[in-house]
C-alpha atoms as a PDB file:
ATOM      1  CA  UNK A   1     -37.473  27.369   9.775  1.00  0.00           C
ATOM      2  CA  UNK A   2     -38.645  24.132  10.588  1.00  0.00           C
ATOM      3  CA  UNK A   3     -36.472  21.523  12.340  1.00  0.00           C
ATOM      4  CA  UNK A   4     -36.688  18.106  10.653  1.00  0.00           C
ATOM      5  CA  UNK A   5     -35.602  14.948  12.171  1.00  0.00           C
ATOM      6  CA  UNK A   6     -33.475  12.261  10.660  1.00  0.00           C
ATOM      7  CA  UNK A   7     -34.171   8.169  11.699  1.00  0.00           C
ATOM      8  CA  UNK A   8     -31.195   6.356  11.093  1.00  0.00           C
ATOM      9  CA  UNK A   9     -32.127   3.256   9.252  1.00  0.00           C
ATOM     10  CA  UNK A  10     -30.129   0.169   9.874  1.00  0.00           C
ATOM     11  CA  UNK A  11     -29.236  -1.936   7.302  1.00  0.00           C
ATOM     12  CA  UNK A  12     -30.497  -5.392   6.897  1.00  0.00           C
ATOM     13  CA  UNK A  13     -27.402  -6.946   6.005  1.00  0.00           C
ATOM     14  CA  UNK A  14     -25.420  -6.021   8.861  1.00  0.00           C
ATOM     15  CA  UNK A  15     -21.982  -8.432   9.560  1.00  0.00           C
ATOM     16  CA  UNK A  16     -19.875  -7.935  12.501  1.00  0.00           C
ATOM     17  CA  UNK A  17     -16.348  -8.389  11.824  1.00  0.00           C
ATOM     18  CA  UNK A  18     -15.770 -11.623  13.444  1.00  0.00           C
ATOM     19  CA  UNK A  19     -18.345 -13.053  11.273  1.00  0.00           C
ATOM     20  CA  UNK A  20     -16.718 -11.645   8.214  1.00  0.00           C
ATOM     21  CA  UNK A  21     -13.633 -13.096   8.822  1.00  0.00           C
ATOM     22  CA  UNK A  22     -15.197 -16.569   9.078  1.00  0.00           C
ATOM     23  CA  UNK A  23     -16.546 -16.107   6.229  1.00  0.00           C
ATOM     24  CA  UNK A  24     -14.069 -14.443   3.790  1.00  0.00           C
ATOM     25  CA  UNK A  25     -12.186 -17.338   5.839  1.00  0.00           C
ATOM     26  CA  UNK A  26     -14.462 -20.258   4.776  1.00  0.00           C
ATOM     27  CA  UNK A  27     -14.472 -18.805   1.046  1.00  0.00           C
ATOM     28  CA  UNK A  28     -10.686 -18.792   1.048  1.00  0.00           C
ATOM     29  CA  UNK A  29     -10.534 -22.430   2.340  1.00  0.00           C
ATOM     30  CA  UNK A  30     -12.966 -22.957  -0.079  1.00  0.00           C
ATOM     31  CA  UNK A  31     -11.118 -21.817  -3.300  1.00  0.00           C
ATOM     32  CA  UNK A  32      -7.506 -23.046  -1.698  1.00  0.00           C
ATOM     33  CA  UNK A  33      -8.770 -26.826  -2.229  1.00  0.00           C
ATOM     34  CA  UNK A  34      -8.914 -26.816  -5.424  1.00  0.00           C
ATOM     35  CA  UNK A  35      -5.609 -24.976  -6.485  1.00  0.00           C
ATOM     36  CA  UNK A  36      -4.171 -27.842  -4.215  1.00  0.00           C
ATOM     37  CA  UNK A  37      -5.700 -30.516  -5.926  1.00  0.00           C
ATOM     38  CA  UNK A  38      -4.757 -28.764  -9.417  1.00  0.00           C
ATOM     39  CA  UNK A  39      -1.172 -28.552  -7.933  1.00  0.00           C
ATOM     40  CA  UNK A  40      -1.033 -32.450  -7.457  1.00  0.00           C
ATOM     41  CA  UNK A  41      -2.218 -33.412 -10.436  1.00  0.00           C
ATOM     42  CA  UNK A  42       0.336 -30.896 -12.211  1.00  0.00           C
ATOM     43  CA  UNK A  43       3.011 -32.410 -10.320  1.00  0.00           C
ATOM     44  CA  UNK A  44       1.891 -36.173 -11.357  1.00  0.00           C
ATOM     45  CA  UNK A  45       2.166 -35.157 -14.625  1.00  0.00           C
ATOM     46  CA  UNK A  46       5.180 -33.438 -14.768  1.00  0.00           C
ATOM     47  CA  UNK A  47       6.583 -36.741 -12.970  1.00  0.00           C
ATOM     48  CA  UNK A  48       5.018 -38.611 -15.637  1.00  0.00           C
ATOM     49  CA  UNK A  49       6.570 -36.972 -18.626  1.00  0.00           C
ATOM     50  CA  UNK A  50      10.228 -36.622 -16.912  1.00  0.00           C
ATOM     51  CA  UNK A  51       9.960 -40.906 -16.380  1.00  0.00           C
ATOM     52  CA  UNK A  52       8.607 -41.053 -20.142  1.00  0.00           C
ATOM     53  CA  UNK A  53      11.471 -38.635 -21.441  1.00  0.00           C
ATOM     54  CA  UNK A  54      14.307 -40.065 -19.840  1.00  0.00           C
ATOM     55  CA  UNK A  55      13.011 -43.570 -20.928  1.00  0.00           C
ATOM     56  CA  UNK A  56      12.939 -42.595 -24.188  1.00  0.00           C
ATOM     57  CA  UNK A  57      16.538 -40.609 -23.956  1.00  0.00           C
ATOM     58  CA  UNK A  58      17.496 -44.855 -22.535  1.00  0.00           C
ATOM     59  CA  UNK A  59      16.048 -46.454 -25.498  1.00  0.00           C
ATOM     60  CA  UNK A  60      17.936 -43.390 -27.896  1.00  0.00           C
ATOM     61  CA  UNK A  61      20.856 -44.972 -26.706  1.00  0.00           C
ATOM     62  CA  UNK A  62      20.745 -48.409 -26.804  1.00  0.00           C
ATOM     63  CA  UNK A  63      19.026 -47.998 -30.457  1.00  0.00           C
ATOM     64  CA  UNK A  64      20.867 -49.506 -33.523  1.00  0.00           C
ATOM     65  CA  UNK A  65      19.134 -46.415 -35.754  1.00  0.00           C
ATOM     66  CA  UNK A  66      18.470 -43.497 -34.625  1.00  0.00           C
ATOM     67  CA  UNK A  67      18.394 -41.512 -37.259  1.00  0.00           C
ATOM     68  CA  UNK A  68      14.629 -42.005 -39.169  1.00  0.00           C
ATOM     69  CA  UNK A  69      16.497 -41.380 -43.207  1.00  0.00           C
ATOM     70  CA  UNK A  70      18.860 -44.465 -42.453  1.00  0.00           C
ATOM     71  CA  UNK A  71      15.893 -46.427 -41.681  1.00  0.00           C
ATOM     72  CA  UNK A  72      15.720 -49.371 -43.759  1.00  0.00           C
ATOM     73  CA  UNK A  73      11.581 -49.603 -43.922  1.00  0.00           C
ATOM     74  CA  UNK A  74      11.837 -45.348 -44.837  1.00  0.00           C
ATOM     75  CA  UNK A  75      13.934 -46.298 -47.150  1.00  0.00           C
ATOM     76  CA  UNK A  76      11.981 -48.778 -49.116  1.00  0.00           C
ATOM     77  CA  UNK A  77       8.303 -46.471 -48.890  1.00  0.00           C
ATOM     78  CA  UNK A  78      10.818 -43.920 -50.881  1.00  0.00           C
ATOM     79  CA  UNK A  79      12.038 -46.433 -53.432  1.00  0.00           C
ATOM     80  CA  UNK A  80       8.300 -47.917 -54.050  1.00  0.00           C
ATOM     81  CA  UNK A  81       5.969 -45.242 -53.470  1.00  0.00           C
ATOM     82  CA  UNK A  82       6.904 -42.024 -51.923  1.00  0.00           C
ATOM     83  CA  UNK A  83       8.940 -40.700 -54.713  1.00  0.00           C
ATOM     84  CA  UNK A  84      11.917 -38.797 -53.570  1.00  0.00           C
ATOM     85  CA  UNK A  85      12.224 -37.105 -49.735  1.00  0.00           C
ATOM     86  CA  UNK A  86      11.154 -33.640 -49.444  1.00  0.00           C
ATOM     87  CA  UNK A  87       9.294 -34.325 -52.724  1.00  0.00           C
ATOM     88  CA  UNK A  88       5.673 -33.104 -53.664  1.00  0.00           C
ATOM     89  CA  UNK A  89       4.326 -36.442 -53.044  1.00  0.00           C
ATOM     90  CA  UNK A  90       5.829 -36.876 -49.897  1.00  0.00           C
ATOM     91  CA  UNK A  91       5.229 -34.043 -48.108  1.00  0.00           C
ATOM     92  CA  UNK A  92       1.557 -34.450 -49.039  1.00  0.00           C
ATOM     93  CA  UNK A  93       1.332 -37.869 -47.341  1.00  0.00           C
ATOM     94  CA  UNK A  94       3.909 -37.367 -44.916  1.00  0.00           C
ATOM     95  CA  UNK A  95       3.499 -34.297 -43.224  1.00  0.00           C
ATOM     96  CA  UNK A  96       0.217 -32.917 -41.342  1.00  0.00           C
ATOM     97  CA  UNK A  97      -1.768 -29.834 -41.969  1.00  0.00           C
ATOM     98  CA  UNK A  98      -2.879 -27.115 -39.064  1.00  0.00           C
ATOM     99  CA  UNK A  99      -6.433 -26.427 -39.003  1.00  0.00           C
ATOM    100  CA  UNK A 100      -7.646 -24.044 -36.636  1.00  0.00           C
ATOM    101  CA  UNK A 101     -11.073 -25.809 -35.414  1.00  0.00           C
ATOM    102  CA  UNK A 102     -11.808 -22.829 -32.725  1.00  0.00           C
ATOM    103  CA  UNK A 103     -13.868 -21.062 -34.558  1.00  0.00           C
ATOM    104  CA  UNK A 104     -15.693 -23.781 -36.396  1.00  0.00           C
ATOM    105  CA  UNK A 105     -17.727 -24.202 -32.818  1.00  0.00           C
END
């Protein structure tokens, strides 16, 4: 039998383990930033819509009508044009239609 020898070849892309923790370090900082500034911007909005909704809730209140069928101008587009409510006519012009525009790209 012959005896063979073995060399034990190093890999090139060798990291120690302090400098793969700076670096999965680094890459975590890295990603963090921008789930923080994602975060903010959530929160601005949320504070956003809360102000707009309880303004409008405010203006609810103080409103002489707040119900759209006792609406005098609704009132009059039904008498001269729209026909009667829930009619044909008026749900044509009234209401909007869903289009799915997804796949159209």
């Amino acid at each position: 039998m012959s005896k063979k020898s073995y060399l034990f070849a190093e890999d090139s892309f060798f990291l120690s383990r302090r400098k793969f923790i700076a670096i999965g370090a680094a890459f975590a900082a890295a990603l963090a930033l921008p789930v923080g500034w994602f975060s903010s911007k959530l929160e601005r909005r949320n504070e956003y819509i809360k102000a707009r909704t309880e303004g409008l809730y405010k203006d609810d209140a103080i409103a002489k009508l707040r119900v759209s069928h006792a609406n005098p101008a609704v009132e009059k587009y039904y008498k001269e044009f729209g026909g009667q409510p829930l009619g044909h006519l008026s749900h044509d012009l009234l209401h909007t239609h869903f289009v799915d525009r997804t796949k159209l790209s």
